[in-house]
N, C-alpha and C. Protein backbone atom coordinates (compact mmCIF):
# COMPACT_ATOMS: atom_id res chain seq x y z
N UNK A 1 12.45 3.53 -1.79
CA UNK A 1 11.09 3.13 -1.65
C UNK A 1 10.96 2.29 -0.39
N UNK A 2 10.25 2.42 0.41
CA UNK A 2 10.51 2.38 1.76
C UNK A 2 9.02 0.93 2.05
N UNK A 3 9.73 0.01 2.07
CA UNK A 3 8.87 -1.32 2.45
C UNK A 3 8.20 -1.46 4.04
N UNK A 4 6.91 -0.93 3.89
CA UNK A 4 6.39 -0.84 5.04
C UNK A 4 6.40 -2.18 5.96
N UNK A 5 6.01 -3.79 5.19
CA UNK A 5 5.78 -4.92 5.56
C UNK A 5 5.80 -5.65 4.26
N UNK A 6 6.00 -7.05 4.88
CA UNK A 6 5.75 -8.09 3.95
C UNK A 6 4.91 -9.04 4.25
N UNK A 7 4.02 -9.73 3.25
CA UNK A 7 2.97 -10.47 3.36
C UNK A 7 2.55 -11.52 2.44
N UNK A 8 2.58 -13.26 2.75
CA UNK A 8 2.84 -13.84 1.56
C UNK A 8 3.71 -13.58 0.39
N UNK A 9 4.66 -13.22 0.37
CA UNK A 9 5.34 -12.82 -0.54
C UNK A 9 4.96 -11.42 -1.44
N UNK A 10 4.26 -10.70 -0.94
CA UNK A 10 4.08 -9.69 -1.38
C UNK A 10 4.49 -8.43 -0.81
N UNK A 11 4.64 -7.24 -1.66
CA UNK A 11 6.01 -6.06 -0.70
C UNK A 11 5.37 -5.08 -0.57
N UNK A 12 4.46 -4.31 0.37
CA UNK A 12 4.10 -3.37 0.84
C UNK A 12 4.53 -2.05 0.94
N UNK A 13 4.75 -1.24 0.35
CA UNK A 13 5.78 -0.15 -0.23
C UNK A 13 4.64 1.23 -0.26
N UNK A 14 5.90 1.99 -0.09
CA UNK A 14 5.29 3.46 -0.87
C UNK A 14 6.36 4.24 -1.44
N UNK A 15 6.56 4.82 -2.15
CA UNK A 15 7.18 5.61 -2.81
C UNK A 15 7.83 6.85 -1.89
N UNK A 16 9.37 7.17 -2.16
CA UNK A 16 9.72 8.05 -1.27
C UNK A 16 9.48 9.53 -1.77
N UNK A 17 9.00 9.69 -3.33
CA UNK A 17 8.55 10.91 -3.74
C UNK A 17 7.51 10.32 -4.34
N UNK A 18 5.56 10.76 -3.67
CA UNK A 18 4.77 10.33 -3.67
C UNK A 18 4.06 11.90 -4.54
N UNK A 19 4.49 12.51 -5.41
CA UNK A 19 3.59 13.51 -5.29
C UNK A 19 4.30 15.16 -5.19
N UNK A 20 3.56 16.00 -5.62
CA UNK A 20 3.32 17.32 -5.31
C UNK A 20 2.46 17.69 -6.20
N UNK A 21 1.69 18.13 -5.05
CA UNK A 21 1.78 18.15 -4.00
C UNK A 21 1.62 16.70 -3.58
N UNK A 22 1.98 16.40 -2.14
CA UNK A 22 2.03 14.71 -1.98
C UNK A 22 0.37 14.07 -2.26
N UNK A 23 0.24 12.93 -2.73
CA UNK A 23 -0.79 12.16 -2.49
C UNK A 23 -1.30 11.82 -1.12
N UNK A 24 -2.28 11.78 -0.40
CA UNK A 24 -2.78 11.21 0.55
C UNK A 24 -2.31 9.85 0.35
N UNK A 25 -2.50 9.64 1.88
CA UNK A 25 -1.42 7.75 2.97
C UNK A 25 -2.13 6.77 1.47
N UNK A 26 -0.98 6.60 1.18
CA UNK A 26 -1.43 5.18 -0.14
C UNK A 26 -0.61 4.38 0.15
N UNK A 27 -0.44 2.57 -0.07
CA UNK A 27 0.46 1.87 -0.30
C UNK A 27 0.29 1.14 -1.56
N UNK A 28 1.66 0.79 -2.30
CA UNK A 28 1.70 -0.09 -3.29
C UNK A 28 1.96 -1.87 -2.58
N UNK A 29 0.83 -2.67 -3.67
CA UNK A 29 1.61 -4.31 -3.18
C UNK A 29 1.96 -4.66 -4.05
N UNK A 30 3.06 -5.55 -4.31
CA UNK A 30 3.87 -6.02 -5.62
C UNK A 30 4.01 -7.09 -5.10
N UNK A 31 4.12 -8.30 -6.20
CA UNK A 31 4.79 -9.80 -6.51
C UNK A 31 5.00 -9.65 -7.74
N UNK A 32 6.16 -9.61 -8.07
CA UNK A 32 6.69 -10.31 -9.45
C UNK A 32 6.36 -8.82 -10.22
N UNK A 33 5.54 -9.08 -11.00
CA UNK A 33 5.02 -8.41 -11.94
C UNK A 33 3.37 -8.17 -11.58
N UNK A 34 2.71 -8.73 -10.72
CA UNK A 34 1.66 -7.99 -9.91
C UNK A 34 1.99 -6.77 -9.30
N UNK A 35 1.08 -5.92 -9.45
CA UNK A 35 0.72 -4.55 -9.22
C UNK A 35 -0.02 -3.74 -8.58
N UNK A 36 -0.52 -3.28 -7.68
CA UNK A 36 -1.83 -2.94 -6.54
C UNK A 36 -1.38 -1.66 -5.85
N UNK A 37 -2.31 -0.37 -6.31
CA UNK A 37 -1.96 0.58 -5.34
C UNK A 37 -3.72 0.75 -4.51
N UNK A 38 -3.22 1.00 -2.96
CA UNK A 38 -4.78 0.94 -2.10
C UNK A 38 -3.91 2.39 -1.45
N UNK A 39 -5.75 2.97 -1.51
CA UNK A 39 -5.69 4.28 -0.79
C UNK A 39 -6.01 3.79 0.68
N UNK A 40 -4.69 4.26 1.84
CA UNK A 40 -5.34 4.43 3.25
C UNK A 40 -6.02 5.34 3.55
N UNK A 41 -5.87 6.49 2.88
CA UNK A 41 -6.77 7.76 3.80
C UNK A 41 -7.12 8.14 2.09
N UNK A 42 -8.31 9.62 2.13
CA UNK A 42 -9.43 9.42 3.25
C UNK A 42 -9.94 8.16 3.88
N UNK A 43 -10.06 6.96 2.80
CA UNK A 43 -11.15 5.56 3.29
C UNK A 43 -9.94 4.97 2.58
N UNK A 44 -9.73 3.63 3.11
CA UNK A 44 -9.40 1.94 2.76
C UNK A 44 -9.83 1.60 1.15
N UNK A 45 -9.49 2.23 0.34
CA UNK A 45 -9.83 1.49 -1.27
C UNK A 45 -9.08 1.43 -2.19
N UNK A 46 -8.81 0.33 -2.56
CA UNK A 46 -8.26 -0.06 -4.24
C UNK A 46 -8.25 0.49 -5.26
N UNK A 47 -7.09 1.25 -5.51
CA UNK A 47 -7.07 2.17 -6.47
C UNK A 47 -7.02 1.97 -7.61
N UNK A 48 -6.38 1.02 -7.98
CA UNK A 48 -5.95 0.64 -9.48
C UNK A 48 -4.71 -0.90 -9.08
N UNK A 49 -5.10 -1.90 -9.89
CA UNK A 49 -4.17 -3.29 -9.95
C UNK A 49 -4.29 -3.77 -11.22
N UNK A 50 -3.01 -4.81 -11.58
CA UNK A 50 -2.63 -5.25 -12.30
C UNK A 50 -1.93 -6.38 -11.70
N UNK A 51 -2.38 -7.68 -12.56
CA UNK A 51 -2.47 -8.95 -12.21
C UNK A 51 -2.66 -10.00 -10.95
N UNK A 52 -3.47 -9.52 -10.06
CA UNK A 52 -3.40 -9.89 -8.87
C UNK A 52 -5.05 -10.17 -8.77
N UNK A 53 -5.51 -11.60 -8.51
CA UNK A 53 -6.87 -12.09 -9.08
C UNK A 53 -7.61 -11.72 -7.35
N UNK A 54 -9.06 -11.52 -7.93
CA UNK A 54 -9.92 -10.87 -7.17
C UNK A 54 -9.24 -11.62 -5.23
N UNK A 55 -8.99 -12.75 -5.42
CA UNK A 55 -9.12 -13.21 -3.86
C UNK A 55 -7.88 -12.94 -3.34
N UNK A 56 -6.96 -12.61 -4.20
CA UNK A 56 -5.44 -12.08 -3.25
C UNK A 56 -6.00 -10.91 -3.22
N UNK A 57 -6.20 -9.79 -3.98
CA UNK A 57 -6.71 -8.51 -3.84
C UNK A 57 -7.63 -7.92 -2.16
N UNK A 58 -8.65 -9.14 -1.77
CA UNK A 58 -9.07 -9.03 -0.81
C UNK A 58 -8.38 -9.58 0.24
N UNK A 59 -7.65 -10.38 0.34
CA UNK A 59 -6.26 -10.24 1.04
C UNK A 59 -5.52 -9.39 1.27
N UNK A 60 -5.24 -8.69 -0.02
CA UNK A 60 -4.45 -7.48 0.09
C UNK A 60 -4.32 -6.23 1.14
N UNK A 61 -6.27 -6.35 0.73
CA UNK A 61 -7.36 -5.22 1.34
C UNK A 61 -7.32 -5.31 3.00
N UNK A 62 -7.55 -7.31 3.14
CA UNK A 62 -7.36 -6.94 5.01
C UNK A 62 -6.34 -6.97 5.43
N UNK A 63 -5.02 -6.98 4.77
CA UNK A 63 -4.14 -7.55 5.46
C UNK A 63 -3.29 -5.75 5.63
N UNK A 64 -4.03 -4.92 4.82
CA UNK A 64 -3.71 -3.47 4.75
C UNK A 64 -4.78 -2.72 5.97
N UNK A 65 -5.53 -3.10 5.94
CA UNK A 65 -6.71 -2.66 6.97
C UNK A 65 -6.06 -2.97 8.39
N UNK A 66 -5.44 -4.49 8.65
CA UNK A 66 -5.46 -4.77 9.85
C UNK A 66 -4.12 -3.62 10.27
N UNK A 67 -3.11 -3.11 9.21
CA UNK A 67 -1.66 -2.33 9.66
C UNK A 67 -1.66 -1.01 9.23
N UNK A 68 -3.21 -0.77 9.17
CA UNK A 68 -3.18 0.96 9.17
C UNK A 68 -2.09 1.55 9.87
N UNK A 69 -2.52 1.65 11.03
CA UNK A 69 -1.77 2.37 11.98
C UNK A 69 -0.05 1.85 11.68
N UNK A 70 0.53 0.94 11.58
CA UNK A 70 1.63 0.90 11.59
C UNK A 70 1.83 1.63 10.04
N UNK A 71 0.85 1.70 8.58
CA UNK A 71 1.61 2.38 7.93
C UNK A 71 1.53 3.63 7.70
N UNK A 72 0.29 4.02 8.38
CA UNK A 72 0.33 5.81 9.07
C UNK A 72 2.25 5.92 9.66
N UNK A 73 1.99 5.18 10.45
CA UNK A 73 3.11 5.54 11.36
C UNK A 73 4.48 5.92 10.17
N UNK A 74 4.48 4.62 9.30
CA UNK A 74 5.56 4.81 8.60
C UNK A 74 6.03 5.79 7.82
N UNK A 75 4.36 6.24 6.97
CA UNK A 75 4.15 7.42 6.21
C UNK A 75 4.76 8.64 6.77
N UNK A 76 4.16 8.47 8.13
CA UNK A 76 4.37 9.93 8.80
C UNK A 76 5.82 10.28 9.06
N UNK A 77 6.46 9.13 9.53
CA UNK A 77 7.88 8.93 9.98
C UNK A 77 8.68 9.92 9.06
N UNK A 78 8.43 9.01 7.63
CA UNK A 78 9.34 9.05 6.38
C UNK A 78 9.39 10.17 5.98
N UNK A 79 7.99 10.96 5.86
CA UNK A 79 7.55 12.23 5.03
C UNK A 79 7.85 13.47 6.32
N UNK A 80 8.09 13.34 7.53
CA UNK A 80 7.98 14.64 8.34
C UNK A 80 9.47 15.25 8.73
């Protein structure tokens, strides 16, 4: 599972078998036992979380927005 970045203590990940057919660019964020998967493509949205209170969540959201491109990049890297 391939850790794109880290952020406040939280682990930016995606899964190295995402799918089949694969899912569209998603990342998971984890702490502890917090849980957060956000869709990058088509659009930037929050797919589904578990325990992670509304204002880290929007943290989550820009701090995933601002490294699109680096986790395109990663996605693409990993999967081609």
């Amino acid at each position: 599972m391939p850790v794109v970045f880290r952020h406040k203590g939280i682990r930016i990940f995606f899964f190295s078998n995402e799918g089949v057919p694969r899912e569209p660019i998603h990342v998971h964020a984890q702490r502890g036992e917090c849980l957060a998967k956000v869709w990058v493509q088509p659009t930037l949205q929050l797919a589904d979380s578990f325990g992670f209170t509304s204002a880290e969540l929007r943290d989550i959201l820009d701090v995933i927005e601002q490294n699109v491109e680096l986790i395109e990049e990663a996605w693409n890297e990993h999967f081609s």
